[in-house]
Protein backbone atom coordinates (compact mmCIF):
# COMPACT_ATOMS: atom_id res chain seq x y z
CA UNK A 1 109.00 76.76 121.58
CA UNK A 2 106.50 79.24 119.66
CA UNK A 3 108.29 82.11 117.95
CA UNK A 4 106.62 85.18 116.96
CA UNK A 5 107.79 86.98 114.29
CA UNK A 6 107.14 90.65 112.40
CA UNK A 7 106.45 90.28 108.61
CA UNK A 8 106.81 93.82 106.98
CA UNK A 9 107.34 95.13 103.98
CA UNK A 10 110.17 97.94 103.29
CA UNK A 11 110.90 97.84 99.53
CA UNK A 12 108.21 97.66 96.99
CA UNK A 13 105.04 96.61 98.00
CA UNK A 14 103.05 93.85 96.77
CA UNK A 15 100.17 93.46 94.25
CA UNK A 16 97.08 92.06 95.42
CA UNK A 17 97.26 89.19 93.33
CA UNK A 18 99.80 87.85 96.06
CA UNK A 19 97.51 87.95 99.11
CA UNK A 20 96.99 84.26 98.68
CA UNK A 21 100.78 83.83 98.90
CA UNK A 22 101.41 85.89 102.24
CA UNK A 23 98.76 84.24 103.50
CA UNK A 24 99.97 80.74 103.14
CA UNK A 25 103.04 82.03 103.91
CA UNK A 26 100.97 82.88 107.28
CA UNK A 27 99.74 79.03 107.58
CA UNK A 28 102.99 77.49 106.98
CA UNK A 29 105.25 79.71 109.38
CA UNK A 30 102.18 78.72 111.66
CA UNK A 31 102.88 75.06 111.63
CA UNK A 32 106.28 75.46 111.74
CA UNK A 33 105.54 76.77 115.53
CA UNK A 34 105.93 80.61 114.11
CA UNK A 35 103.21 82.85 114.82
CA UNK A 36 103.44 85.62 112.33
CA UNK A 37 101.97 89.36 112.66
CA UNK A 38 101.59 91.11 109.39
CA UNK A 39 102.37 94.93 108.60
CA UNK A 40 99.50 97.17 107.55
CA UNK A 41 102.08 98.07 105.11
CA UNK A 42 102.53 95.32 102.53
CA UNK A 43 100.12 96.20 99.71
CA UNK A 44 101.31 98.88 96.87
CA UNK A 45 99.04 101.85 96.78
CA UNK A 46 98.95 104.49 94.98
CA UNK A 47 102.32 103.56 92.46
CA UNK A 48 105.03 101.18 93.95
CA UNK A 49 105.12 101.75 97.83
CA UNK A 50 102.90 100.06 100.40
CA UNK A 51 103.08 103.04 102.80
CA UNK A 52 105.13 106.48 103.17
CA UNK A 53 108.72 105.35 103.85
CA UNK A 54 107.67 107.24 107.02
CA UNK A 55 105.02 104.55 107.72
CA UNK A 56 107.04 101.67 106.57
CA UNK A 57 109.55 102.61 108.91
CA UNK A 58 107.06 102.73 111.87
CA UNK A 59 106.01 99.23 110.63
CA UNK A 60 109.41 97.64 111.80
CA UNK A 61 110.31 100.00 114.93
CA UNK A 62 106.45 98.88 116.46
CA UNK A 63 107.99 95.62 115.98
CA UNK A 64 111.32 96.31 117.43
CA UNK A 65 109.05 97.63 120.62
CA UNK A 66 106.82 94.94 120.93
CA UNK A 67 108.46 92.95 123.33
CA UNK A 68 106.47 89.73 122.20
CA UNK A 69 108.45 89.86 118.48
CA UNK A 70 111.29 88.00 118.17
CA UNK A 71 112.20 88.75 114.84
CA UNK A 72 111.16 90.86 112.10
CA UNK A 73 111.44 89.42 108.41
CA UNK A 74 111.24 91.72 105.50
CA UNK A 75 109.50 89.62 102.41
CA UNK A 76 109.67 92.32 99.87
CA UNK A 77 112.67 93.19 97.27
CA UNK A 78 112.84 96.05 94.53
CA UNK A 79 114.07 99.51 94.83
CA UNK A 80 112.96 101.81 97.30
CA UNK A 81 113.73 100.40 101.01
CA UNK A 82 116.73 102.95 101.54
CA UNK A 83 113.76 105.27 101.81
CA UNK A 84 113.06 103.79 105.24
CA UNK A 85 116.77 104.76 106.77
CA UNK A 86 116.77 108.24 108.08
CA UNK A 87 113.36 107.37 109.64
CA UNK A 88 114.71 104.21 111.49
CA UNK A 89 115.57 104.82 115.49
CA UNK A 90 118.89 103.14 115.59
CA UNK A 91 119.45 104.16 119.48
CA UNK A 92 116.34 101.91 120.22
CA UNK A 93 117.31 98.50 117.67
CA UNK A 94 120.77 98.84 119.65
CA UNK A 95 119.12 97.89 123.02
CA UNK A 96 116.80 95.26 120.93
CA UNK A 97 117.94 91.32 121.11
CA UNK A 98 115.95 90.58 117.60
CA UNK A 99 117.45 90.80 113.89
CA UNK A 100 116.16 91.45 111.27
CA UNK A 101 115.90 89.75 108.26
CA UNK A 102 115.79 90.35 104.32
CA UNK A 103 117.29 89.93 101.30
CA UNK A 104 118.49 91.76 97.71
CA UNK A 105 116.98 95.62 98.20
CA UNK A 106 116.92 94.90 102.31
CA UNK A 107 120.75 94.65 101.49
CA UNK A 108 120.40 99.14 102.73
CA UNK A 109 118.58 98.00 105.84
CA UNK A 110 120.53 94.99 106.91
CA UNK A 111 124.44 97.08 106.07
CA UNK A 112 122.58 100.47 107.88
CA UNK A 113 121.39 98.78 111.01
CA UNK A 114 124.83 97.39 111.25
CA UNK A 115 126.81 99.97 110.84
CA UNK A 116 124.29 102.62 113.24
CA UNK A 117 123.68 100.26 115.76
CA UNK A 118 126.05 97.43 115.61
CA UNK A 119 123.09 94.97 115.32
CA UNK A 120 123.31 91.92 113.24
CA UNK A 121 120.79 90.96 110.59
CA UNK A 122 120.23 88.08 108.22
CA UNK A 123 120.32 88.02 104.31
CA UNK A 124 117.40 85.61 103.46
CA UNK A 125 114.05 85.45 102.21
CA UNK A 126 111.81 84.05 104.11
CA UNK A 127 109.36 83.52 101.46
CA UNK A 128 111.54 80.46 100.89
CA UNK A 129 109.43 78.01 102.95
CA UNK A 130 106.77 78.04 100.22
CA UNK A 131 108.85 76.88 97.26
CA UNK A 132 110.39 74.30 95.56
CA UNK A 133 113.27 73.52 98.35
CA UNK A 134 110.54 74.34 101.30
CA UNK A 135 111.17 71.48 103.25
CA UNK A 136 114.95 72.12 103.81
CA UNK A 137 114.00 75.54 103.93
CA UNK A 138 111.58 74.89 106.72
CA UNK A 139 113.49 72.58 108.51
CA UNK A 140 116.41 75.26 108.48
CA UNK A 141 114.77 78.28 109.35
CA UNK A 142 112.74 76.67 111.86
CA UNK A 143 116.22 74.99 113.46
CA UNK A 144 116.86 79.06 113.54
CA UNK A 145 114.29 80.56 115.01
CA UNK A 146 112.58 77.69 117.30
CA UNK A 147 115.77 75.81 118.35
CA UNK A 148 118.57 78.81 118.08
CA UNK A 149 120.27 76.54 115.97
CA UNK A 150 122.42 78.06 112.69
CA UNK A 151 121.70 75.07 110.57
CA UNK A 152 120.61 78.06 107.96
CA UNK A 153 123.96 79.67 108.27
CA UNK A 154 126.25 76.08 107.28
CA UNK A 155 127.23 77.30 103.84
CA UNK A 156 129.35 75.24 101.27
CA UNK A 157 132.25 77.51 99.89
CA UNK A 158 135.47 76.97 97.82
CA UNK A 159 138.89 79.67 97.23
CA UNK A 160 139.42 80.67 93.81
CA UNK A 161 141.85 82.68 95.57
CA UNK A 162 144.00 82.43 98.65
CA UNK A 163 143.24 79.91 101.20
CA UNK A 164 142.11 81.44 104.32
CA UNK A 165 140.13 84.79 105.70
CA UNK A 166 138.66 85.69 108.82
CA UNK A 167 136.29 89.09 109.64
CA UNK A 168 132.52 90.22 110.16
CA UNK A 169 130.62 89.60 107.06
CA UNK A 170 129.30 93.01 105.45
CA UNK A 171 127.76 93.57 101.72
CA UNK A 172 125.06 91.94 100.25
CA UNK A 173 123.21 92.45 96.95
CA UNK A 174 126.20 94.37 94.88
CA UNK A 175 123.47 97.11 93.30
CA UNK A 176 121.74 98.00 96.66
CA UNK A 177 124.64 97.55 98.90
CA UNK A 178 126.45 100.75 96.96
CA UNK A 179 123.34 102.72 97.37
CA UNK A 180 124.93 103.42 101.06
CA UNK A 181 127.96 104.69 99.00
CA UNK A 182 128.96 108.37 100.60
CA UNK A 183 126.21 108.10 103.42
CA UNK A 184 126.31 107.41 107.14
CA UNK A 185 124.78 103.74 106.59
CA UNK A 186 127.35 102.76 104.94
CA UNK A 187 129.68 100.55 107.18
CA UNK A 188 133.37 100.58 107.72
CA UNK A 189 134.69 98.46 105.49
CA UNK A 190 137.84 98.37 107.41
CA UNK A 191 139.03 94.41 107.90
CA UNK A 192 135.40 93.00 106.39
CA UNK A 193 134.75 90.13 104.47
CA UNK A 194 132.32 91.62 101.62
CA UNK A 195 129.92 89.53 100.53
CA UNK A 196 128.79 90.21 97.18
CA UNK A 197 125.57 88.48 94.91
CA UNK A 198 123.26 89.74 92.32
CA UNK A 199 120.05 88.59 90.69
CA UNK A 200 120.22 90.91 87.27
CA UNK A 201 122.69 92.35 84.94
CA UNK A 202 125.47 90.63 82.93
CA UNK A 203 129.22 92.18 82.29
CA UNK A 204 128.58 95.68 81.60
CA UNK A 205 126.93 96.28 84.85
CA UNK A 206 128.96 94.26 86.86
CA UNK A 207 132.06 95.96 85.80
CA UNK A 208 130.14 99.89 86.75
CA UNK A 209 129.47 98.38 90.19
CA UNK A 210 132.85 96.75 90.67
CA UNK A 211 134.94 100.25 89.23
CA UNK A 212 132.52 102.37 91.73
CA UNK A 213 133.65 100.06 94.50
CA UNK A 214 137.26 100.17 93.27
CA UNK A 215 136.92 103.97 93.67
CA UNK A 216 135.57 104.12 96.94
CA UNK A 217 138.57 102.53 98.10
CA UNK A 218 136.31 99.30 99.17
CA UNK A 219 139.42 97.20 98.09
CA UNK A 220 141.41 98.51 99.42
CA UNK A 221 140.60 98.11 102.69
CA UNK A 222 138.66 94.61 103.35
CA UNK A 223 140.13 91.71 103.89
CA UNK A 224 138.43 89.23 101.52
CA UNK A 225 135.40 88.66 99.21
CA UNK A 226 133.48 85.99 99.48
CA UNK A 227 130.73 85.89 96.02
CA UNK A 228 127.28 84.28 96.17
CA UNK A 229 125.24 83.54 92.67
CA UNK A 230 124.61 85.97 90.39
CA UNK A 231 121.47 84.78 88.43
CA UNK A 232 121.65 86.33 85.54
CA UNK A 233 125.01 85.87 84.57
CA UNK A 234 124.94 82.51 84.87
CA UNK A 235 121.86 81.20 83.69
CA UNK A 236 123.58 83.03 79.97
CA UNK A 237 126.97 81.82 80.95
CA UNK A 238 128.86 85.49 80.50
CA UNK A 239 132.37 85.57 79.96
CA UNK A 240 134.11 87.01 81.45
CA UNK A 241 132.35 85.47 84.68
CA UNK A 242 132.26 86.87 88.03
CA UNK A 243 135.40 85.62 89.33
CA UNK A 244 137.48 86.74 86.44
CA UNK A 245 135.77 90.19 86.50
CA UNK A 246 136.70 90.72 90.31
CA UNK A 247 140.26 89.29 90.12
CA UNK A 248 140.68 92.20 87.63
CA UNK A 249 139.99 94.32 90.26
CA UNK A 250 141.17 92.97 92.91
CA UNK A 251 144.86 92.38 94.13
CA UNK A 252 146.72 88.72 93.84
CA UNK A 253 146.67 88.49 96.99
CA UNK A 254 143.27 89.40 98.50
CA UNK A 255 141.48 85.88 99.43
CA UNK A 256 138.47 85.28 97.30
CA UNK A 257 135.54 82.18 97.97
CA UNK A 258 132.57 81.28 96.25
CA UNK A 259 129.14 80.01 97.60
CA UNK A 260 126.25 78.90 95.52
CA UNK A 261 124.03 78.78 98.62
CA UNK A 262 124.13 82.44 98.66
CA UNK A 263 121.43 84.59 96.43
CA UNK A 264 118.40 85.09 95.01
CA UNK A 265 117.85 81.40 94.59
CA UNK A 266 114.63 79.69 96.54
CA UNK A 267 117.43 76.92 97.90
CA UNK A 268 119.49 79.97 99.26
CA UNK A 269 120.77 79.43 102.67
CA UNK A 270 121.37 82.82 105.45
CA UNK A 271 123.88 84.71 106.52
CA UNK A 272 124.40 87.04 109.04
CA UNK A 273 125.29 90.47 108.04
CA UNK A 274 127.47 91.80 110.98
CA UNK A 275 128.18 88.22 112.17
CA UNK A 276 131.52 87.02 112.09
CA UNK A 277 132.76 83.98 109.00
């Protein structure tokens, strides 16, 4: 079965110099049995954006109308994709049978088209297939979206705490995911499992993002974590590490599991934001 898929670009755009990436990325979704359609909105022009976060909005909700898309995969990362959510019709991607996909900064899309139209989305970048793991990679994403298999979503994990949680899998990248702190994207935490990775930043910064989510209560109310990689911290082996840092915040008894399969990593595996773990 041929897929087609929307390739679009909410965050920062790209530099020129990767044209010859997106378009091999093109070639190899292409013999994977994808047919891609690219965004007129990839490129950065004039500063960091590819397009008005008017535009880049457009970009995915032509996609979410075209009724030959099956998907629409974000391959961009950075800073400014929240710019894209008041500008999103979220009464239309309700009625629409495709997810979208996207990880680190597309953390604000994936968490905001959850929690405004009860849509699932998947954390991964698809820009995976061209890298050092891109056969697995291929092999798992085309199982996904030529088969409607979930051989992207089997995930190794281990408890560092507690033995046993249930819920629908919220979160994300830790840094963007509290950028929907105090606005309507911002899903109910209520019962979650809150998934939490990061590619930068060491103690310090962990420890801001984990007292701001403290404050909002965010412990309070889910009912487990479950932590992916976070790159930078342990490629310089920072202690404390995560899992010390978030026990601190955390109480005894709230179930905690780890994942290396989830992250910025090119060997990262999905997972579906909204979906249930």
């Amino acid at each position: 079965m041929t897929r087609k898929i929307g390739i679009v670009c909410c965050s920062d755009g790209f530099n020129r110099a990767y044209e010859g990436e997106i378009e091999e990325l093109h070639r190899i979704l292409a013999d994977m049995g994808i047919e891609s359609v690219l965004s007129p909105f990839l490129y950065a022009r004039d500063g960091v954006a590819g397009g008005t976060a008017e535009e880049r909005a457009k970009a995915v909700m032509d996609f979410y109308l075209d009724d030959t898309i099956d998907a629409i995969c974000d391959i961009s990362g950075g800073d400014i994709a929240n710019g894209i959510l008041p500008y999103l019709d979220y009464s239309v991607i309700a009625k629409m049978d495709k997810q979208f996909w996207g990880y680190s900064d597309l953390t604000t899309v994936l968490n905001a088209i959850y929690a405004k139209a009860g849509r699932t989305g998947v954390l991964y970048q698809i820009r995976n297939v061209l890298y050092k793991e891109r056969k697995q990679q291929m092999t798992d994403v085309r199982d996904v979206l030529c088969e409607g298999g979930d051989a992207l979503y089997r995930i190794d994990y281990h408890y560092v705490q507690g033995t046993e949680m249930h819920g629908i899998i919220v979160g994300g990248n830790i840094r963007c995911f509290l950028k929907l702190s105090g606005t309507a994207y911002m899903p109910d935490l209520n019962g979650k499992i809150l998934l939490l990775e990061s590619r930068s930043g060491t103690v310090a910064r962990m420890e801001t993002y984990l007292s701001q989510l403290q404050q909002i209560g965010a412990f309070e109310q889910i009912a487990g974590i479950l932590l992916g990689t976070f790159t930078e911290m342990e490629a310089k082996q920072c202690m404390p590490d995560i899992v010390q840092l978030v026990k601190k915040y955390v109480r005894k008894t709230m179930p905690i599991a780890v994942t290396k399969q989830i992250g910025h990593g090119t060997d990262a595996k999905g997972i579906v934001i909204g979906g249930e773990l």
